[in-house]
N, C-alpha and C. Protein backbone atom coordinates (compact mmCIF):
# COMPACT_ATOMS: atom_id res chain seq x y z
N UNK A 1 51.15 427.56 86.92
CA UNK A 1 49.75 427.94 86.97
C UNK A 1 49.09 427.61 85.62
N UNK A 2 48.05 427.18 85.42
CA UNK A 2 47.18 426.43 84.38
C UNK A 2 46.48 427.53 84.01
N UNK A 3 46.79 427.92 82.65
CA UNK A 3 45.57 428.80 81.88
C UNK A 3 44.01 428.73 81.97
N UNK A 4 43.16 429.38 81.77
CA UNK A 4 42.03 429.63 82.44
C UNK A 4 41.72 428.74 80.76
N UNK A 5 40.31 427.59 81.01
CA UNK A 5 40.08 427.54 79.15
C UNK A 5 39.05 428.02 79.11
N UNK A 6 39.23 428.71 77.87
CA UNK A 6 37.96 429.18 77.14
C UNK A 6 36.58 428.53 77.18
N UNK A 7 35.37 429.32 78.00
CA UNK A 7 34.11 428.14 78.18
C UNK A 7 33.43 428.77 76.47
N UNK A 8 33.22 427.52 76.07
CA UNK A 8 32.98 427.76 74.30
C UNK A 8 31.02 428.00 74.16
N UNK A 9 30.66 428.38 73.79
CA UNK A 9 29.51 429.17 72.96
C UNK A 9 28.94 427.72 72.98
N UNK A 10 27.33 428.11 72.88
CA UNK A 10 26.47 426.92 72.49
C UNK A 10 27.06 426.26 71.44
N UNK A 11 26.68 427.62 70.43
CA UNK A 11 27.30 426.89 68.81
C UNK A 11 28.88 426.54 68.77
N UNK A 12 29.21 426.56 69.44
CA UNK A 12 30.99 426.20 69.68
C UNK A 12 30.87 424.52 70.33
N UNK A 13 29.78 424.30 71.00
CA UNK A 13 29.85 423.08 71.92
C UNK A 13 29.17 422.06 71.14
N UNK A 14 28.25 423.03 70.27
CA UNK A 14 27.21 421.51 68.92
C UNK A 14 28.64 421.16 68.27
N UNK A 15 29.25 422.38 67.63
CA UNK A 15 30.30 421.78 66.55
C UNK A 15 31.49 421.02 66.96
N UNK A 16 31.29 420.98 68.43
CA UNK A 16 32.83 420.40 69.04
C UNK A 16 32.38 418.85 69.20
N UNK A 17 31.01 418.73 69.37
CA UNK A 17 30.24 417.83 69.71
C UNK A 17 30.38 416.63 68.10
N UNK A 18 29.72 417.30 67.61
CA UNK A 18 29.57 417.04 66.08
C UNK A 18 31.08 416.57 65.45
N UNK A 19 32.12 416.95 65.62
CA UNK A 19 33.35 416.91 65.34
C UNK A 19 33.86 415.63 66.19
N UNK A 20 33.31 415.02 67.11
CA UNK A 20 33.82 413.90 67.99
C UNK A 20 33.23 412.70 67.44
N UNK A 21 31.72 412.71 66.56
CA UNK A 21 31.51 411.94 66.10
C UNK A 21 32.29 411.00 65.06
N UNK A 22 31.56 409.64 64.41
CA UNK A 22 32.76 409.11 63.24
C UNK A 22 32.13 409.85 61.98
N UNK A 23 32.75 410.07 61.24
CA UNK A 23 32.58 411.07 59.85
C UNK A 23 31.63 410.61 59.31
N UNK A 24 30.92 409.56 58.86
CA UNK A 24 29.77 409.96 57.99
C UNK A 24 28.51 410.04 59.13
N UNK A 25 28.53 409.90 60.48
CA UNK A 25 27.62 409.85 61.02
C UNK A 25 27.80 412.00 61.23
N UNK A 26 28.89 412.11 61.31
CA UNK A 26 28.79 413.72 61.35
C UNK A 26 28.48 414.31 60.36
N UNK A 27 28.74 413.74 59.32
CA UNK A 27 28.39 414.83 57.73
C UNK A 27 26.97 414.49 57.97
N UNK A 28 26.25 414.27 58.12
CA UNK A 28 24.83 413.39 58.07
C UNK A 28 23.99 414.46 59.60
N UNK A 29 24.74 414.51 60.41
CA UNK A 29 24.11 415.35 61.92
C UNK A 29 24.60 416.35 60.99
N UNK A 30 25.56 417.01 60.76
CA UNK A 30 25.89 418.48 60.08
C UNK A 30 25.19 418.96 59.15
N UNK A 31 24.53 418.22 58.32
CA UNK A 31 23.16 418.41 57.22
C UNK A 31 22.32 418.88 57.84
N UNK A 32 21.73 417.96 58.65
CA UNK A 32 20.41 418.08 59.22
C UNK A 32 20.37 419.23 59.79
N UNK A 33 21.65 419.77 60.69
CA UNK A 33 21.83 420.88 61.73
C UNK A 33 21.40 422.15 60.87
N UNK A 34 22.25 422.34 59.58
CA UNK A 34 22.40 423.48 58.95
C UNK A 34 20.64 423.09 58.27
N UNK A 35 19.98 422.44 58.28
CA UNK A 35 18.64 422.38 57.37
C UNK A 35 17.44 423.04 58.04
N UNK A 36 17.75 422.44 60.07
CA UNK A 36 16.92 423.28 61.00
C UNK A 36 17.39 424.72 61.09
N UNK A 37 18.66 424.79 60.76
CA UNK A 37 19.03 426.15 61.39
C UNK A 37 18.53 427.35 60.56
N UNK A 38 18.64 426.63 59.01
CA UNK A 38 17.90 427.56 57.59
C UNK A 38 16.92 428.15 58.06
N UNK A 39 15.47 426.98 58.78
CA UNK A 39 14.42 427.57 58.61
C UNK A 39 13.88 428.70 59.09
N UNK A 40 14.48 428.98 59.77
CA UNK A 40 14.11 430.73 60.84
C UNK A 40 15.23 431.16 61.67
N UNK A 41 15.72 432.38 61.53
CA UNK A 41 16.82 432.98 62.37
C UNK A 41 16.51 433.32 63.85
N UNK A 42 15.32 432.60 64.67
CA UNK A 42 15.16 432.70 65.42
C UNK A 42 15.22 431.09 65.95
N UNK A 43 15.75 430.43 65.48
CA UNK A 43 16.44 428.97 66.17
C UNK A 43 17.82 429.46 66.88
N UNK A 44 17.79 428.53 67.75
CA UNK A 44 19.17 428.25 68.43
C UNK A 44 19.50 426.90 68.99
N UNK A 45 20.78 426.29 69.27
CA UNK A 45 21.77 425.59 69.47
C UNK A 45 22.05 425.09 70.55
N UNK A 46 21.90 423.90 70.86
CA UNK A 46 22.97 423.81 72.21
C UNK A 46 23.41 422.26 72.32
N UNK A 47 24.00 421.81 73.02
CA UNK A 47 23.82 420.27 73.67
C UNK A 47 22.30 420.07 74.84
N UNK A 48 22.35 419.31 74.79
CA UNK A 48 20.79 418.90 75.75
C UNK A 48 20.72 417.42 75.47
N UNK A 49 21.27 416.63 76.90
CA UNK A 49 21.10 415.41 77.14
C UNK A 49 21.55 414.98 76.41
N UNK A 50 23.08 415.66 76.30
CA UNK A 50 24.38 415.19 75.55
C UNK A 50 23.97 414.60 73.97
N UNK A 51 23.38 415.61 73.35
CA UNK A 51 23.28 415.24 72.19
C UNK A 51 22.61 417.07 71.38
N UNK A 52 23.17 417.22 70.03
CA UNK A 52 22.48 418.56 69.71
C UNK A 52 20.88 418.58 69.74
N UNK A 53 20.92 420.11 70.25
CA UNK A 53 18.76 420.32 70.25
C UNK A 53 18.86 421.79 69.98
N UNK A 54 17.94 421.52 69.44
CA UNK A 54 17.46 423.17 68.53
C UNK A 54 16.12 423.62 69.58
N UNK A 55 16.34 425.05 69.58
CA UNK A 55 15.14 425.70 70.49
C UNK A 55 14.55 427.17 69.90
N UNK A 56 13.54 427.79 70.20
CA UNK A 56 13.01 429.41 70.12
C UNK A 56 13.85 429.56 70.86
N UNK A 57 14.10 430.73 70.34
CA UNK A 57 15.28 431.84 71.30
C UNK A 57 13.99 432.91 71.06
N UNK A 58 13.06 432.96 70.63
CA UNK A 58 12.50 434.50 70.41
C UNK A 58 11.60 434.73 71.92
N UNK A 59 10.75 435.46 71.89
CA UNK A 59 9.89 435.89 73.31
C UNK A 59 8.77 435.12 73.31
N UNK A 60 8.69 434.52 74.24
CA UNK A 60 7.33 433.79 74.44
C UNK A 60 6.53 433.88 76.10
N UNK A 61 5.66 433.69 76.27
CA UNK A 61 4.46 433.92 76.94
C UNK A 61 5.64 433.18 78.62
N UNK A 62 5.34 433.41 79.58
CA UNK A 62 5.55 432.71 80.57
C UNK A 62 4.99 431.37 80.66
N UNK A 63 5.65 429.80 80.78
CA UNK A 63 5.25 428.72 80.80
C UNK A 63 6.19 427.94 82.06
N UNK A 64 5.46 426.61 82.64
CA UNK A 64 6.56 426.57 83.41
C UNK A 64 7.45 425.75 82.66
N UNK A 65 8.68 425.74 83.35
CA UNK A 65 9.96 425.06 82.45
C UNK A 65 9.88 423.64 82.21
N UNK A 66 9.16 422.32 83.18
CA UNK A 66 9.13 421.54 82.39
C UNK A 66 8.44 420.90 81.29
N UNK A 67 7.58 421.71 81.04
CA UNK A 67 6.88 422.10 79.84
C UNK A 67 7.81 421.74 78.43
N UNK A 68 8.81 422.17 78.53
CA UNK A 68 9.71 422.34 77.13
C UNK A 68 9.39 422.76 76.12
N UNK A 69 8.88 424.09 76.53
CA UNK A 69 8.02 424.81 75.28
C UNK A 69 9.32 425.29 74.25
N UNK A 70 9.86 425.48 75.07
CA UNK A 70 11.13 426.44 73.54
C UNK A 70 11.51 425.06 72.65
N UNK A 71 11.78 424.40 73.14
CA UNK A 71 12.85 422.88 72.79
C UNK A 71 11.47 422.76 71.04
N UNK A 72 12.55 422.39 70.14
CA UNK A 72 11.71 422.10 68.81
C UNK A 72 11.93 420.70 69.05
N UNK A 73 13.34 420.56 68.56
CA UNK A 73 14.18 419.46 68.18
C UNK A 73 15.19 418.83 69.20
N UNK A 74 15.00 417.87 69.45
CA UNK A 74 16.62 417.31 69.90
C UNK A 74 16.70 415.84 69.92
N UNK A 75 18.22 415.48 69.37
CA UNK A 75 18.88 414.72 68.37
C UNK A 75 19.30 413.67 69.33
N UNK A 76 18.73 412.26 69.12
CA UNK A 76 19.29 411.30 69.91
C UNK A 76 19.99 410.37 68.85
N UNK A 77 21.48 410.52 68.99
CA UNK A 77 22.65 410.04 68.41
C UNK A 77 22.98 408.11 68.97
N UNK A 78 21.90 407.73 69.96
CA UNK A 78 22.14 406.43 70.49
C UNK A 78 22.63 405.31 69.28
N UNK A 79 23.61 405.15 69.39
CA UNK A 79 23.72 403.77 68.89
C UNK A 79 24.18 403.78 67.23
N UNK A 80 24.62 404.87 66.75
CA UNK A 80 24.81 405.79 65.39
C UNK A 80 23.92 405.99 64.94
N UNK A 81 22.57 405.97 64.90
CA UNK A 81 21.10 405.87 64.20
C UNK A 81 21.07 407.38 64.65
N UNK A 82 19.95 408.43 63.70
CA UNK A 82 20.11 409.77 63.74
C UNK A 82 18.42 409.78 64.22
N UNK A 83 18.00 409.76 65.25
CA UNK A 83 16.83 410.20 65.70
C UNK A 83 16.68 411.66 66.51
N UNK A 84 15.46 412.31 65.45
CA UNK A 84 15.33 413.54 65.94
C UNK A 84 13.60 413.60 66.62
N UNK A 85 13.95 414.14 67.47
CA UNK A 85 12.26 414.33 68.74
C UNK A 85 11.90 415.60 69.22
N UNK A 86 10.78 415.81 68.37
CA UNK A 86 9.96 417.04 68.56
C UNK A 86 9.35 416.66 69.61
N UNK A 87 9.61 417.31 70.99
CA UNK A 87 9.06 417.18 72.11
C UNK A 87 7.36 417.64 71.51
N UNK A 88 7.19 418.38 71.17
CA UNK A 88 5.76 418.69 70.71
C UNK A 88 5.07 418.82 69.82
N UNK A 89 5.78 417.44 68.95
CA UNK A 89 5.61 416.74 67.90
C UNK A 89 3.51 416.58 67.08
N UNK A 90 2.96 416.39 68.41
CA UNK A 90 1.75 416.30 68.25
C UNK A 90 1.50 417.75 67.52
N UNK A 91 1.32 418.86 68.38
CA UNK A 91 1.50 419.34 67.87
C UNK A 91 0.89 419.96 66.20
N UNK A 92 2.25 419.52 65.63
CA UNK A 92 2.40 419.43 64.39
C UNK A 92 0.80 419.32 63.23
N UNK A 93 0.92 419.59 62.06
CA UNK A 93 -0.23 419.02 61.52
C UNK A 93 0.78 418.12 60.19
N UNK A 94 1.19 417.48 60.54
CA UNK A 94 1.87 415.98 59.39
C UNK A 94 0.58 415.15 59.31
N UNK A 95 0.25 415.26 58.01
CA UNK A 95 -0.43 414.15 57.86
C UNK A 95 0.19 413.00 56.55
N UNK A 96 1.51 412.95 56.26
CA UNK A 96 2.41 412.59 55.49
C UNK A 96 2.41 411.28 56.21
N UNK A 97 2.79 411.52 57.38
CA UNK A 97 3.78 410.46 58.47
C UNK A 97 4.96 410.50 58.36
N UNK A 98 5.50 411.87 57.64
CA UNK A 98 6.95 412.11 58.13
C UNK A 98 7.37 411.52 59.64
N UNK A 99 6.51 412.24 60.77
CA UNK A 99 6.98 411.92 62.29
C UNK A 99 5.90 410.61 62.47
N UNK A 100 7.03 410.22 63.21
CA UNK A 100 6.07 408.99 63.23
C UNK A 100 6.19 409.23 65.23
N UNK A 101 5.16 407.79 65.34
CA UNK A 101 5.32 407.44 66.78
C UNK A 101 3.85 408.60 67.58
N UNK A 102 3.30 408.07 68.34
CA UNK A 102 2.42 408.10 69.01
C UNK A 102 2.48 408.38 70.34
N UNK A 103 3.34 409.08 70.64
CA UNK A 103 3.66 408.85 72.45
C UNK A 103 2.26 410.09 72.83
N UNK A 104 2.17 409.56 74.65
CA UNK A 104 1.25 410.14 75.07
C UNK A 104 1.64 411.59 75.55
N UNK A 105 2.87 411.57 75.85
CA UNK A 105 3.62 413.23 76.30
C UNK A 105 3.52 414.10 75.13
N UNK A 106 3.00 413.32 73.44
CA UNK A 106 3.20 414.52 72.53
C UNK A 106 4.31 414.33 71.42
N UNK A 107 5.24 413.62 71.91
CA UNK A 107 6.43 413.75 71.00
C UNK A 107 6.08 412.86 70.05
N UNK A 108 6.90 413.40 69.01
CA UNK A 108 6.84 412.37 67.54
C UNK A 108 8.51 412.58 66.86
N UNK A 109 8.51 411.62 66.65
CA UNK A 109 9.93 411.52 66.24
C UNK A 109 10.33 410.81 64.05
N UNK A 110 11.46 411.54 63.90
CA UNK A 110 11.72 410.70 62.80
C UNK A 110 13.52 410.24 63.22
N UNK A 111 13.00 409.38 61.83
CA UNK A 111 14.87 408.66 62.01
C UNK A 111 15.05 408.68 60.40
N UNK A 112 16.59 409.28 60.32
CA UNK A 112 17.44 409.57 59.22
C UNK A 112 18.24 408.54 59.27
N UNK A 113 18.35 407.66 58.17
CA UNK A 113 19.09 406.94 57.99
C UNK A 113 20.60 407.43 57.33
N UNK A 114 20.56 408.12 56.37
CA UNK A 114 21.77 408.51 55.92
C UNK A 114 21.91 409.62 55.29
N UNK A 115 22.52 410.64 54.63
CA UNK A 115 22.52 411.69 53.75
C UNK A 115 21.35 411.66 52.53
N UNK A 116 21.29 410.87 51.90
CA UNK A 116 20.53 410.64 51.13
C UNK A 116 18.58 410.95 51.30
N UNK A 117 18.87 409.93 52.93
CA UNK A 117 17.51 409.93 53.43
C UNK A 117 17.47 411.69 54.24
N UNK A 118 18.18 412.20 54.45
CA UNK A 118 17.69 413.84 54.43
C UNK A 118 17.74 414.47 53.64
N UNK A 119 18.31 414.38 52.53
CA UNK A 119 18.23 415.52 51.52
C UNK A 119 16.55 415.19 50.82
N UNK A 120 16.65 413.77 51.39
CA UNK A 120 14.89 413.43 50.35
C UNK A 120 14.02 414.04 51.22
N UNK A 121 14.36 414.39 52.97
CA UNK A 121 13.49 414.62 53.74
C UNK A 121 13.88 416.57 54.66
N UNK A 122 14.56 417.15 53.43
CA UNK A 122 14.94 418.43 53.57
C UNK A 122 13.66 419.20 53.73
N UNK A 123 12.65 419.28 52.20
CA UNK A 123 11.40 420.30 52.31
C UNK A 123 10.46 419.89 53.72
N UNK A 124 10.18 418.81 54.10
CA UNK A 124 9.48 418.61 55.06
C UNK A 124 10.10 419.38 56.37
N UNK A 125 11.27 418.34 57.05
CA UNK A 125 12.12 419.13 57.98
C UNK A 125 12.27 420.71 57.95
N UNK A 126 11.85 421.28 57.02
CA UNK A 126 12.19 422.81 57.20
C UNK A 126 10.35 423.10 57.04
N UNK A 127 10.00 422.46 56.83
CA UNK A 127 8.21 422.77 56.73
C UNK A 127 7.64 422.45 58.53
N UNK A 128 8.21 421.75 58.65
CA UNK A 128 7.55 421.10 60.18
C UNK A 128 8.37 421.70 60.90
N UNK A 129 9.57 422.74 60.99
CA UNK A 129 9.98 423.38 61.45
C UNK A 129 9.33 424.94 61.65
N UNK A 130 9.19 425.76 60.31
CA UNK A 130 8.69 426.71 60.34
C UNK A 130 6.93 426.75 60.79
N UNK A 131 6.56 425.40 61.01
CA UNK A 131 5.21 425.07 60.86
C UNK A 131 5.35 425.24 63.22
N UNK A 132 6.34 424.80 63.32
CA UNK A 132 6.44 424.88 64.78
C UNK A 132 6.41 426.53 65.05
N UNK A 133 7.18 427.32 64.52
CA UNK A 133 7.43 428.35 65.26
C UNK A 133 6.13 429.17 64.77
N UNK A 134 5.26 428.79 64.22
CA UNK A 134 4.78 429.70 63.76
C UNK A 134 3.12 429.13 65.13
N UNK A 135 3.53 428.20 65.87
CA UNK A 135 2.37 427.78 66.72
C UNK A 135 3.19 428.45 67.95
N UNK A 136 4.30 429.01 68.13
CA UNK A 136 4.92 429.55 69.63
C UNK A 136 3.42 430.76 69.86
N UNK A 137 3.38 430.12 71.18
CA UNK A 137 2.57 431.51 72.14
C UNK A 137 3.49 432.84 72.34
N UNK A 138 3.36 433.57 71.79
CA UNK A 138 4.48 435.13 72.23
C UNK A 138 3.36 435.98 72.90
């Protein structure tokens, strides 16, 4: 008889996730992770469309779900390139051009090239983060 396995925790499934990657593309997603996660203890974790995404976990207004109101962030790992997409990117008030891209659904996205290019792009990422939660409808 086959042991039952352990079904692992959001944050158990980013880091298992993260851990499958090749190493500098993970030290590089593992930065970024711990930089969104800094900005408010009301973020949370998961996989979403097989790649990590950060969301509100706090109380918000009734919306319908494909909306993707909670969703901040989520990380498209295609191809080793580190692109992160604020579904509601618009949103935002960047007038830097940190996020770039123009889409009509709203989203704006940036791309991290390497460790380097996030630690230069740390204060923003945690600015356009706290700058999100602080627009949630509760």
């Amino acid at each position: 008889m086959k042991a039952k396995s352990a079904i692992l925790s959001d944050t158990e499934q980013v880091t298992k996730h993260i851990a499958g990657l090749e190493p500098a593309l993970a030290k590089t997603v593992e930065m970024i992770r711990q930089i969104i996660l800094a900005a408010d203890p009301q973020i949370g974790e998961r996989i979403k469309w097989n790649n990590p995404s950060f969301y509100f976990t706090g109380p918000m207004k009734e919306f319908d779900p494909k909306e993707y109101k909670r969703d901040i962030i989520v990380m498209n790992l295609h191809k080793g390139r580190i692109m992160l997409v604020f579904p509601s990117g618009a949103k935002l008030n960047d007038t830097t051009g940190f996020l770039q891209g123009d889409y009509a659904d709203g989203r704006r996205v940036k791309i991290f090239s390497g460790p380097d290019d996030v630690q230069a792009g740390k204060a923003m990422l945690q600015q356009l983060v706290k700058q999100w939660i602080s627009l949630v409808d509760t």
